[in-house]
N, C-alpha and C. Protein backbone atom coordinates (compact mmCIF):
# COMPACT_ATOMS: atom_id res chain seq x y z
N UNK A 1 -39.87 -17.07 -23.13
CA UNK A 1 -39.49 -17.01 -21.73
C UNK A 1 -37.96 -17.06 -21.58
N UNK A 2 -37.43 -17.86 -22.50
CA UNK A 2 -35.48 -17.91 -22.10
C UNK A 2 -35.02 -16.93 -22.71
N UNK A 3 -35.63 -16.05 -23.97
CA UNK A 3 -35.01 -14.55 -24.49
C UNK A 3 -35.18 -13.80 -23.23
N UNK A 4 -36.57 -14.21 -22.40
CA UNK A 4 -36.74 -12.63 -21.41
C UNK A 4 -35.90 -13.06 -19.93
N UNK A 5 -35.40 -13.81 -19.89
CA UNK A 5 -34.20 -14.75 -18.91
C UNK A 5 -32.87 -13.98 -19.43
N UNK A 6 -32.87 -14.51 -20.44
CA UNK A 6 -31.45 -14.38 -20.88
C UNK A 6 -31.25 -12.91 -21.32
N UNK A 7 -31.98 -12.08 -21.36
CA UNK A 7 -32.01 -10.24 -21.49
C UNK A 7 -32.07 -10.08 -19.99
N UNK A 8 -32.90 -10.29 -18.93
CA UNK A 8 -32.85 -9.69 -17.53
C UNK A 8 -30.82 -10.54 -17.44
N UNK A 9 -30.33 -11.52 -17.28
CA UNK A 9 -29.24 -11.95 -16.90
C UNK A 9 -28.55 -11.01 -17.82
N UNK A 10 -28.35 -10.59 -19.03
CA UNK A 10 -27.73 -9.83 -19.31
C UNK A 10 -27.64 -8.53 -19.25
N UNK A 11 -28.99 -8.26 -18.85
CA UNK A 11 -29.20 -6.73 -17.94
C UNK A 11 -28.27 -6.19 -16.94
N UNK A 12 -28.56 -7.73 -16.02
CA UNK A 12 -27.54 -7.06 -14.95
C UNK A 12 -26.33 -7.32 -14.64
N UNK A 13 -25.52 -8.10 -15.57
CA UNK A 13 -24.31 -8.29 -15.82
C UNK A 13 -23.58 -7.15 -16.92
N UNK A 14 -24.99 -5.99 -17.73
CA UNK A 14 -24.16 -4.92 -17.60
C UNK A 14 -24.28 -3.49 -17.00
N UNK A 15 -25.22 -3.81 -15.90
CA UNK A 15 -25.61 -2.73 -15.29
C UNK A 15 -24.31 -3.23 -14.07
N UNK A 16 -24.26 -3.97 -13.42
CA UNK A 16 -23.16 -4.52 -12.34
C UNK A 16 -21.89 -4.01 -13.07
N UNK A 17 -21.82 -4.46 -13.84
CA UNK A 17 -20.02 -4.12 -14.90
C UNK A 17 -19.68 -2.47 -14.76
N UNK A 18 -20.97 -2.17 -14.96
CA UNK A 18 -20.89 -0.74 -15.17
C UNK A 18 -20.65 0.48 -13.75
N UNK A 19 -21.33 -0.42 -12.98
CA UNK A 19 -21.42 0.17 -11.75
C UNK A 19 -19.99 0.30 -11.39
N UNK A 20 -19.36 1.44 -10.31
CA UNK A 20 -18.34 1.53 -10.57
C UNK A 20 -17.60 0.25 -9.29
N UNK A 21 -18.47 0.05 -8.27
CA UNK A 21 -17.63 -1.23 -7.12
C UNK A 21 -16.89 -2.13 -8.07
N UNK A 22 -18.48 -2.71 -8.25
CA UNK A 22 -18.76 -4.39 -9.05
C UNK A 22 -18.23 -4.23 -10.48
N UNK A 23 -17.44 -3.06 -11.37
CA UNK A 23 -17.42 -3.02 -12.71
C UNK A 23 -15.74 -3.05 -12.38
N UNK A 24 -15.23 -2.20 -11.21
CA UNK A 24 -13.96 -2.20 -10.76
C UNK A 24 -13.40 -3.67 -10.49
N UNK A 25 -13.95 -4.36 -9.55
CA UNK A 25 -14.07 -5.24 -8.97
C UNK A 25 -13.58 -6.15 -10.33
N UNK A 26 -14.25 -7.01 -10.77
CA UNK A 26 -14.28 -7.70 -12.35
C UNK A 26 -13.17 -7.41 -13.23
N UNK A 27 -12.90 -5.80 -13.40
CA UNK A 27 -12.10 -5.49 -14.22
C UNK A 27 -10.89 -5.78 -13.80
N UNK A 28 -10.42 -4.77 -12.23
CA UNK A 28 -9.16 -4.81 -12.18
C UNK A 28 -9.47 -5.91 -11.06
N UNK A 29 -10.28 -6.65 -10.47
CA UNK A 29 -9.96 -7.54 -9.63
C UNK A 29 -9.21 -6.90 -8.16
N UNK A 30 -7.94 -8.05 -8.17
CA UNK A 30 -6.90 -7.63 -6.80
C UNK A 30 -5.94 -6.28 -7.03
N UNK A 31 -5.72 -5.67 -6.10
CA UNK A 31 -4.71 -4.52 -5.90
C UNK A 31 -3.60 -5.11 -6.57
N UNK A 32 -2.55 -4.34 -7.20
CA UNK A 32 -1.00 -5.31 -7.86
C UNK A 32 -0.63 -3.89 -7.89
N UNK A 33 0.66 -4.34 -8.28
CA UNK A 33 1.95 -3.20 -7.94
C UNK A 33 2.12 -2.66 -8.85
N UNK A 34 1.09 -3.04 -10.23
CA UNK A 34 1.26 -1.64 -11.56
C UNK A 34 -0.05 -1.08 -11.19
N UNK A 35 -0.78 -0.50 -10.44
CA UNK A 35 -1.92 -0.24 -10.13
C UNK A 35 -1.58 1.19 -10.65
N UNK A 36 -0.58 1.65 -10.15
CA UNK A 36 -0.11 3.49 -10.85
C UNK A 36 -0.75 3.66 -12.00
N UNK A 37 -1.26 2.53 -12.70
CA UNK A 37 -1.28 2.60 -14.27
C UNK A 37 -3.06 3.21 -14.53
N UNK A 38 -3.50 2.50 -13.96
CA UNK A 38 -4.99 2.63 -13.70
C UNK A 38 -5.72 3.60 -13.46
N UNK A 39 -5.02 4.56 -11.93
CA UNK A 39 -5.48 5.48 -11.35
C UNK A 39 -4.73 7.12 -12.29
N UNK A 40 -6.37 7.69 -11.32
CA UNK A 40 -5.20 9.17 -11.44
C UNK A 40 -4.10 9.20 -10.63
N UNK A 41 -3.01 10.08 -11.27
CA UNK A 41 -2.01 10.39 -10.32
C UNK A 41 -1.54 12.12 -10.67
N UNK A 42 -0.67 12.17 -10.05
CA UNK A 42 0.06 13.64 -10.42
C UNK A 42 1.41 13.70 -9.83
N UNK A 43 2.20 14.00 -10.77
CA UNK A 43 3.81 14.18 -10.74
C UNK A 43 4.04 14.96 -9.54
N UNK A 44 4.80 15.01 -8.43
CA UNK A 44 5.46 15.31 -7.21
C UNK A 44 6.65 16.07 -8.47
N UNK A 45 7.09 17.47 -7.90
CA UNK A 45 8.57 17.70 -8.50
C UNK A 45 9.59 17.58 -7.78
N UNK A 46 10.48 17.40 -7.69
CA UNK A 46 11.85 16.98 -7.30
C UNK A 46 12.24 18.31 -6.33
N UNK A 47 12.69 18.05 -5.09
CA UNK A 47 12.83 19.36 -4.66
C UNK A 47 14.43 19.37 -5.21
N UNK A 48 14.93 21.06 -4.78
CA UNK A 48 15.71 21.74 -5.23
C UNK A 48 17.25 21.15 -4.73
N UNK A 49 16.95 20.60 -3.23
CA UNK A 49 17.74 19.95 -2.58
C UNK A 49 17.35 18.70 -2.12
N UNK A 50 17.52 17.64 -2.59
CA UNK A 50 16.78 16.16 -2.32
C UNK A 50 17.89 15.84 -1.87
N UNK A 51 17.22 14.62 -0.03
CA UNK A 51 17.96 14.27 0.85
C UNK A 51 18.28 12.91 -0.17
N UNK A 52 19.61 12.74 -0.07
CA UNK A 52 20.16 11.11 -0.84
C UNK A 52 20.75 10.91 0.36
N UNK A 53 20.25 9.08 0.63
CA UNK A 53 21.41 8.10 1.62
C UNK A 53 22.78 8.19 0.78
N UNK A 54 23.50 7.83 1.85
CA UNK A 54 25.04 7.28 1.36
C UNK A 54 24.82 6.25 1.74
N UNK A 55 25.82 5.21 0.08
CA UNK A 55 25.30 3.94 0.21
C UNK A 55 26.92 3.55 0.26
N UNK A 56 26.61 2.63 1.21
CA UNK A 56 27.91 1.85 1.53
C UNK A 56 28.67 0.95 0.71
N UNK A 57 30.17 1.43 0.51
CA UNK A 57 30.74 1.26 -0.77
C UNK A 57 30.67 -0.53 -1.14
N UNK A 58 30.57 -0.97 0.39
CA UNK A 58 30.30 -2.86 -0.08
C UNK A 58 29.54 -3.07 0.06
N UNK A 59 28.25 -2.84 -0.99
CA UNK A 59 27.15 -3.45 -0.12
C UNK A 59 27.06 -5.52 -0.59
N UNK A 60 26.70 -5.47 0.99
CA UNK A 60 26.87 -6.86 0.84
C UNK A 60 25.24 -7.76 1.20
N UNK A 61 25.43 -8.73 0.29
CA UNK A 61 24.10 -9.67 0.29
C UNK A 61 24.51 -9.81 1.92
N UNK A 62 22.65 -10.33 2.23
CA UNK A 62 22.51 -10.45 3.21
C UNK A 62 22.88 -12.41 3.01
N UNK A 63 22.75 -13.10 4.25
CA UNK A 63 23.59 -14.38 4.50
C UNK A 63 22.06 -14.91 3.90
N UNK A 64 22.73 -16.43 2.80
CA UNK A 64 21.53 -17.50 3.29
C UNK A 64 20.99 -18.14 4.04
N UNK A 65 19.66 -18.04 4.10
CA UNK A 65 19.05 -18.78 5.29
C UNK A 65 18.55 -20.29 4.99
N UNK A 66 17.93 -20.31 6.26
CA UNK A 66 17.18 -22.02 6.15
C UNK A 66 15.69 -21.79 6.29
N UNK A 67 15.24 -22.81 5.98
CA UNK A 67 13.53 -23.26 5.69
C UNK A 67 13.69 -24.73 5.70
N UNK A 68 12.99 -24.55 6.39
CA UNK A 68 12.78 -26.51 6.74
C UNK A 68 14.15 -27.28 6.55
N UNK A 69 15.04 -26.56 7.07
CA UNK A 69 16.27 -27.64 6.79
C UNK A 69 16.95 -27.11 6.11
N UNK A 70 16.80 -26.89 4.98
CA UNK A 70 17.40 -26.50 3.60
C UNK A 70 17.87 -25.11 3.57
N UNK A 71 18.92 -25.05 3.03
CA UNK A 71 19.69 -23.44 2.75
C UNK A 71 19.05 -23.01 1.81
N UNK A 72 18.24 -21.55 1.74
CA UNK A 72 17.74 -20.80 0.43
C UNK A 72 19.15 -19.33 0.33
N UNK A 73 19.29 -19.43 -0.99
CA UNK A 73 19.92 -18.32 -1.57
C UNK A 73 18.67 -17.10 -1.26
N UNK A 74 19.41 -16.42 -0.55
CA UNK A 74 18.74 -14.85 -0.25
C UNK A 74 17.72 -14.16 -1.15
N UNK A 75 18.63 -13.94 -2.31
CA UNK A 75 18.23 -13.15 -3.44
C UNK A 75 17.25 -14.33 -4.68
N UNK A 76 17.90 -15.26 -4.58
CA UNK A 76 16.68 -16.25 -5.25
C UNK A 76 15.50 -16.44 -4.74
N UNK A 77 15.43 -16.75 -3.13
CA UNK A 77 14.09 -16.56 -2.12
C UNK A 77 13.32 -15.46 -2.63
N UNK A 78 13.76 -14.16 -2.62
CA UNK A 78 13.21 -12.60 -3.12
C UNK A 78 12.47 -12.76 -4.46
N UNK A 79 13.69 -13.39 -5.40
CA UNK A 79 12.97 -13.35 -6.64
C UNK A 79 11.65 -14.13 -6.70
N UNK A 80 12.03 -15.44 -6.11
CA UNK A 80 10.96 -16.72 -6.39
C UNK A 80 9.72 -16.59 -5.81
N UNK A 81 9.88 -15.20 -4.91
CA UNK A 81 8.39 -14.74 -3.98
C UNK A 81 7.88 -13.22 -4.89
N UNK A 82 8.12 -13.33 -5.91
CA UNK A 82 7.54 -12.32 -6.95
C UNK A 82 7.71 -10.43 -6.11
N UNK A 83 9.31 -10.23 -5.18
CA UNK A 83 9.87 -9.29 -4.80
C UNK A 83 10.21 -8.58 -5.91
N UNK A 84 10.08 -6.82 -5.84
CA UNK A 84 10.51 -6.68 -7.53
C UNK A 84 11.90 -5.54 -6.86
N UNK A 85 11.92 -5.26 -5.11
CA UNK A 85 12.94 -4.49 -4.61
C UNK A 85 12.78 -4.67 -3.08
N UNK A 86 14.48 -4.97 -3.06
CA UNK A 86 14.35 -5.03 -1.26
C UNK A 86 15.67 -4.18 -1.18
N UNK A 87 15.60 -2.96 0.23
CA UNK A 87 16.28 -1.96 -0.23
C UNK A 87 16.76 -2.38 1.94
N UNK A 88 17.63 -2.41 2.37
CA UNK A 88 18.38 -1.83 3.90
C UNK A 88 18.97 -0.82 4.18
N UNK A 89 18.12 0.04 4.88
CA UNK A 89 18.75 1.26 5.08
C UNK A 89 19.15 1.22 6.86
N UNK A 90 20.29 1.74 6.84
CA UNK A 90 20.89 1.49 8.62
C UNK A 90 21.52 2.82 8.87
N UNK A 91 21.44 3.61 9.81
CA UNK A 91 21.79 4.61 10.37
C UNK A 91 22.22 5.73 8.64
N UNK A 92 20.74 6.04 8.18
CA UNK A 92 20.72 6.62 6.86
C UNK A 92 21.53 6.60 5.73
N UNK A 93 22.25 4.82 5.54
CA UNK A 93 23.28 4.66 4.55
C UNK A 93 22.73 3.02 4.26
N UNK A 94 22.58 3.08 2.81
CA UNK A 94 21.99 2.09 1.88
C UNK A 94 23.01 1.00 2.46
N UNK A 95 22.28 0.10 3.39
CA UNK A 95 23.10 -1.27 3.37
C UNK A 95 23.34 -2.40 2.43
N UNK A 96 22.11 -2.74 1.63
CA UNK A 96 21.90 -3.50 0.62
C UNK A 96 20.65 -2.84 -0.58
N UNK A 97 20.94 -3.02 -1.67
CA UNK A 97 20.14 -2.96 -3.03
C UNK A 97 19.81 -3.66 -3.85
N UNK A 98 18.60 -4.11 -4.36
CA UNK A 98 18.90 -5.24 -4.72
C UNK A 98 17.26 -5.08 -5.86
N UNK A 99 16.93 -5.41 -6.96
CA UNK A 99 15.79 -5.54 -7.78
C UNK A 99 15.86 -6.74 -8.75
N UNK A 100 14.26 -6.87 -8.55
CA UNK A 100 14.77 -8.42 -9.34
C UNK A 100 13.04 -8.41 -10.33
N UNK A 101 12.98 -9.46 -11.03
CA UNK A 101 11.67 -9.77 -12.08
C UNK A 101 11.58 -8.54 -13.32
N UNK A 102 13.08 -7.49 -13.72
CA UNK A 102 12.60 -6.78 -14.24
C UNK A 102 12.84 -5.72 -13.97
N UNK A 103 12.51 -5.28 -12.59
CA UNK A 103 12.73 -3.95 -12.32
C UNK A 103 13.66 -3.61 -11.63
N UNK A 104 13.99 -2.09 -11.79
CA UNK A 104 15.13 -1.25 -11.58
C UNK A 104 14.85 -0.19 -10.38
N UNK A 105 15.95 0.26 -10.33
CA UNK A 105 15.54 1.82 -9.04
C UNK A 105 14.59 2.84 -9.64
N UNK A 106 14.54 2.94 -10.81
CA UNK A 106 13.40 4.14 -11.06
C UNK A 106 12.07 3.61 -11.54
N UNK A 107 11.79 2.14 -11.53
CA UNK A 107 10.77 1.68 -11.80
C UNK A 107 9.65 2.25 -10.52
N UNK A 108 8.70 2.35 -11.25
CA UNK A 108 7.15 2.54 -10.07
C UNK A 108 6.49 1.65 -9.64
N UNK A 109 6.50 1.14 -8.31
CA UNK A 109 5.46 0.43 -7.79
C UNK A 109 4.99 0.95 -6.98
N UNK A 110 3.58 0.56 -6.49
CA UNK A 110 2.93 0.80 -5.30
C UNK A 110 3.37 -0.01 -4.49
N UNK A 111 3.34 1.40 -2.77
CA UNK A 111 4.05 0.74 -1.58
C UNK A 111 3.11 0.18 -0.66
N UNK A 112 2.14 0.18 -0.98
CA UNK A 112 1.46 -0.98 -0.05
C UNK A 112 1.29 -0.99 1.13
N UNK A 113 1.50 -2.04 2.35
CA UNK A 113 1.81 -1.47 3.60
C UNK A 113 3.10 -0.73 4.06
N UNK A 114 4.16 -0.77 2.87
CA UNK A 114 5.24 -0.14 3.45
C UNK A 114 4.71 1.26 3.66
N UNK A 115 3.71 1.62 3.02
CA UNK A 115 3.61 3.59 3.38
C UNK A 115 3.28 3.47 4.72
N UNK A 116 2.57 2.73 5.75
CA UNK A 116 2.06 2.56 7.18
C UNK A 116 3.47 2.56 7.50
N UNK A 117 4.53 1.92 7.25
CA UNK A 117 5.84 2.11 8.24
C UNK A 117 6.59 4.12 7.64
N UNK A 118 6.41 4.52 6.75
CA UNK A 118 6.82 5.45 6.41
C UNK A 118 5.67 6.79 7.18
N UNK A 119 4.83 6.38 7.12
CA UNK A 119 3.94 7.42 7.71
C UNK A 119 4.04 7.51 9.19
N UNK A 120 4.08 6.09 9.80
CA UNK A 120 4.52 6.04 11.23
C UNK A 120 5.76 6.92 11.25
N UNK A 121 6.59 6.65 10.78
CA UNK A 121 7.78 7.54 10.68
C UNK A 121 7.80 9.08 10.78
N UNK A 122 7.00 9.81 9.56
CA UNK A 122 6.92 11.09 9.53
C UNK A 122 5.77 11.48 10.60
N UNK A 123 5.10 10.74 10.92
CA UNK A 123 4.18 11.39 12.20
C UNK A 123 4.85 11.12 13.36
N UNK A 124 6.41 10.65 13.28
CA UNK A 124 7.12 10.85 14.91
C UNK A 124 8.14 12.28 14.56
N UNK A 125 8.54 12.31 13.23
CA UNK A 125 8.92 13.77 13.04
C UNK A 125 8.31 14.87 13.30
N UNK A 126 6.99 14.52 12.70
CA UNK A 126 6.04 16.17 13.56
C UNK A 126 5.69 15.94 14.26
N UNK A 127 5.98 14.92 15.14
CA UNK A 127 5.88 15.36 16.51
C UNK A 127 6.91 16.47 17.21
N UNK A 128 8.16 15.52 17.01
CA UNK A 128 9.08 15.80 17.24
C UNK A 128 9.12 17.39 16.71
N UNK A 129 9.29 17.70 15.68
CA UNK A 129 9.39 19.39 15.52
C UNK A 129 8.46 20.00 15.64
N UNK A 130 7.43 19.58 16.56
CA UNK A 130 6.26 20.49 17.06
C UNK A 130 5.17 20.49 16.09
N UNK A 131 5.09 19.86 15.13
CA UNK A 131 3.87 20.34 13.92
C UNK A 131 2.97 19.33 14.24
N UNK A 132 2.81 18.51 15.47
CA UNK A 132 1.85 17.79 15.86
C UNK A 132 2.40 17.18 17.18
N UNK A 133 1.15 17.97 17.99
CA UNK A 133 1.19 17.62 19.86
C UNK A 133 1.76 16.47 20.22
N UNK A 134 0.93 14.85 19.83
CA UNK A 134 1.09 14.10 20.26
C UNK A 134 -0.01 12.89 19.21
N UNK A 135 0.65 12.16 19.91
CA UNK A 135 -0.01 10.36 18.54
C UNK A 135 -1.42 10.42 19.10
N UNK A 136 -1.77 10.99 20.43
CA UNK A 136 -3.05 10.86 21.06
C UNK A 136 -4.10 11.51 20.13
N UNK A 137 -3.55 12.85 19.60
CA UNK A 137 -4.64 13.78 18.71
C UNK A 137 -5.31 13.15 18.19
N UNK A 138 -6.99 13.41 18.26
CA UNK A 138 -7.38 13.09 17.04
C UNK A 138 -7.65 13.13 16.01
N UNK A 139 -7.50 11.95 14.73
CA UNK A 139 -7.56 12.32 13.12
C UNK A 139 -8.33 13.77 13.26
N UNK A 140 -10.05 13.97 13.74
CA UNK A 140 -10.55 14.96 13.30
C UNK A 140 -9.74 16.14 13.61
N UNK A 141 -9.38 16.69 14.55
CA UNK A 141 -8.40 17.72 14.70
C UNK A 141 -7.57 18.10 13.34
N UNK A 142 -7.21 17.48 12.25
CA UNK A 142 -6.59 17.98 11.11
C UNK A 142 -7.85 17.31 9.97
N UNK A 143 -8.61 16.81 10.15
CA UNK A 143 -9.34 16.38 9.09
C UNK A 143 -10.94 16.63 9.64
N UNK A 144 -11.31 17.80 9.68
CA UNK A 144 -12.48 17.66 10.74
C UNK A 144 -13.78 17.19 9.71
N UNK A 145 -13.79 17.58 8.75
CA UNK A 145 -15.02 16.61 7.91
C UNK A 145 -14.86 15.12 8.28
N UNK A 146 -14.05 14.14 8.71
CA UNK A 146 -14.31 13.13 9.15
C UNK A 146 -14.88 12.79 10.65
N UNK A 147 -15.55 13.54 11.33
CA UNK A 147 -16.36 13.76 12.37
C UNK A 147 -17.86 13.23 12.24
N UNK A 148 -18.17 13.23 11.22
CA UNK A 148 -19.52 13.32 10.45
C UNK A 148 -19.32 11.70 10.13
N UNK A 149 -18.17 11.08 10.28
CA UNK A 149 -18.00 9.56 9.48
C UNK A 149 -17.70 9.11 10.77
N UNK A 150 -17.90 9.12 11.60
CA UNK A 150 -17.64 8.22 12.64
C UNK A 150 -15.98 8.69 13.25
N UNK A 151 -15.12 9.15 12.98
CA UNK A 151 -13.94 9.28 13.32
C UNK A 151 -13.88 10.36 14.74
N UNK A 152 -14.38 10.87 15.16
CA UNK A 152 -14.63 11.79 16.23
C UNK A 152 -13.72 11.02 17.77
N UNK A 153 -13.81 10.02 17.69
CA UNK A 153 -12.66 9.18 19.08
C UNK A 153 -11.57 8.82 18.20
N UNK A 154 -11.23 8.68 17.32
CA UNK A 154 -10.06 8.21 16.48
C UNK A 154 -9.01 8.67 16.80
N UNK A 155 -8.28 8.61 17.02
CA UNK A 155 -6.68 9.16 17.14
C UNK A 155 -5.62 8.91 16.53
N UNK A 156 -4.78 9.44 16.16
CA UNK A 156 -3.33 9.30 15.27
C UNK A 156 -2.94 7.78 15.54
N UNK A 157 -2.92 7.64 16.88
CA UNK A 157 -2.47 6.26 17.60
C UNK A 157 -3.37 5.02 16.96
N UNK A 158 -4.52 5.18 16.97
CA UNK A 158 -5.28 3.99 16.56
C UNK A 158 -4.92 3.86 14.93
N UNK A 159 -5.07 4.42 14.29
CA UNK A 159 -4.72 4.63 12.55
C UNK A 159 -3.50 4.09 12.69
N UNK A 160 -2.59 4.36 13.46
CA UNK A 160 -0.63 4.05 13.27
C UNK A 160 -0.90 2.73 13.36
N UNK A 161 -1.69 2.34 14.34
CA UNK A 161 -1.86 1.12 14.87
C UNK A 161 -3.02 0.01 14.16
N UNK A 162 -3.60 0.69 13.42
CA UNK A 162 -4.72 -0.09 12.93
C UNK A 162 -5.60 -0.50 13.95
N UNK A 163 -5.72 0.05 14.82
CA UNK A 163 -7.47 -0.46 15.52
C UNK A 163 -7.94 1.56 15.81
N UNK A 164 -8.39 1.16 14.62
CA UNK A 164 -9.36 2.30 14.81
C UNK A 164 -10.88 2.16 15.15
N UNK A 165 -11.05 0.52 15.16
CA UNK A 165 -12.23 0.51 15.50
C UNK A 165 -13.71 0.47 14.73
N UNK A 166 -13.26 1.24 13.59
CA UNK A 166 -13.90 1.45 12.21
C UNK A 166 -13.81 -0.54 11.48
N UNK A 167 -15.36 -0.37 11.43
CA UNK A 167 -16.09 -1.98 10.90
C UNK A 167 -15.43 -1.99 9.66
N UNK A 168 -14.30 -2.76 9.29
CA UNK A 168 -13.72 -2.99 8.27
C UNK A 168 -13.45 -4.53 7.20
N UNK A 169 -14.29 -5.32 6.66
CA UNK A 169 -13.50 -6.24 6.18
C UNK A 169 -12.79 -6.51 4.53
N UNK A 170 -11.36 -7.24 5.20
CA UNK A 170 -10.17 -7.30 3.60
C UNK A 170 -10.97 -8.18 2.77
N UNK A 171 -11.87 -8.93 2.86
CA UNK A 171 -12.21 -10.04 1.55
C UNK A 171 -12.25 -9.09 0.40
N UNK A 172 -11.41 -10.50 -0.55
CA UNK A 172 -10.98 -9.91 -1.71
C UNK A 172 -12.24 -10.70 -2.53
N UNK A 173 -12.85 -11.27 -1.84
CA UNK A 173 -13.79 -12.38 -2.94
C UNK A 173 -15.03 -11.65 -3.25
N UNK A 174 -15.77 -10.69 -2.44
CA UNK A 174 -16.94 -10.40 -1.98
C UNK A 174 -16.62 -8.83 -3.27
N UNK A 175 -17.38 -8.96 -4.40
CA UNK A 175 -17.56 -7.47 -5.30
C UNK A 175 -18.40 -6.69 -4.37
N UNK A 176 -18.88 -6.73 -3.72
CA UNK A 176 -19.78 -5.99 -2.86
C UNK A 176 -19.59 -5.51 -1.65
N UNK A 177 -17.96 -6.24 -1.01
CA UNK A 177 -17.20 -6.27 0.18
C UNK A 177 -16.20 -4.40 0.45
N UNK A 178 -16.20 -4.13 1.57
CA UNK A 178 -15.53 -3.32 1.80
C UNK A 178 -13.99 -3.18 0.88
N UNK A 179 -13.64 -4.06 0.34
CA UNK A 179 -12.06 -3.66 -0.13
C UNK A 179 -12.40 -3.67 -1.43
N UNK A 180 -12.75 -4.18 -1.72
CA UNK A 180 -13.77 -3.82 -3.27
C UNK A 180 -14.32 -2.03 -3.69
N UNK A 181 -14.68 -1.88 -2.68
CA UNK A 181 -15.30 -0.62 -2.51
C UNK A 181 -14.09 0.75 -2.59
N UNK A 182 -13.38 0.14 -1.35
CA UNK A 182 -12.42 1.54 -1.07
C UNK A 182 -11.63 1.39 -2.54
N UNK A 183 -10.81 0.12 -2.77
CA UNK A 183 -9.97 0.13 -4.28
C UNK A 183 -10.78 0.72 -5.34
């Protein structure tokens, strides 16, 4: 009886492993910033004319602050919060540069929520040059197979904004949980 226990428990600890949620899940666990490493990807080429900021010939640390009283060094705060780049850009000229734990300007990380501020961004450019009406449109209008998924009221605006409305939860604990799934 404990061989045919201990074969079903090991059954499905490698049928689960294997599966791709619950095998993902286990393996790589939480999202992290070498994740590039894991996935497919494909090389972007360099265009012919790439826009570069001008970076300002002083760039200067930003001032230390306080926390509970106490003065923290800027750039030690950054490091000691496992930051691997904090970059200020002000009227399209590099205010501050700065990498720390290791990495450099051509190192790869994943941007995380910063792509939501970058995408907000380029979806006010096509607006702006006409290659998209307005934030009201909806997703299906350029993605119309997502009509069929519930997205049919969705709009540019709700996605920019995150209430799309779409039943979503972040638990990272749950192998069986929505963020488990999409990663």
């Amino acid at each position: 009886m404990i061989k045919r226990v201990n074969w079903i428990i090991a059954s499905f600890v490698i049928i689960s492993l294997s599966a791709c949620t619950v095998g993902r899940f286990f393996v790589y666990n939480f999202a992290d910033i070498t994740d590039h490493k894991i996935f497919p990807s494909r090389t972007l080429t360099k265009s012919s004319q790439p826009f570069e900021f001008e970076k300002r010939a002083d760039l200067k640390k930003p001032k230390n602050f306080k926390i509970n009283g106490e003065e923290v060094d800027f750039d030690e705060y950054l490091e000691n919060n496992k930051t691997v780049a904090f970059l200020v850009i002000k009227n399209d000229t590099i205010q501050y540069e700065q990498y720390y734990n290791k990495y450099e300007e051509s190192s790869i990380v994943a941007s995380f929520s910063m792509a939501k501020s970058v995408t907000s961004m380029l979806i006010g450019f096509a607006i702006q040059d006409g290659l998209i009406d307005s934030e009201e449109d909806l997703v299906t209008k350029f993605v119309p197979e997502l009509k069929e998924q519930g997205f049919d009221k969705v709009s540019l605006k709700h996605l920019l904004q995150i209430t799309s409305g779409m039943e979503f939860n972040e638990s990272y604990v749950n192998p069986f949980g929505h963020a488990a799934k999409y990663y």
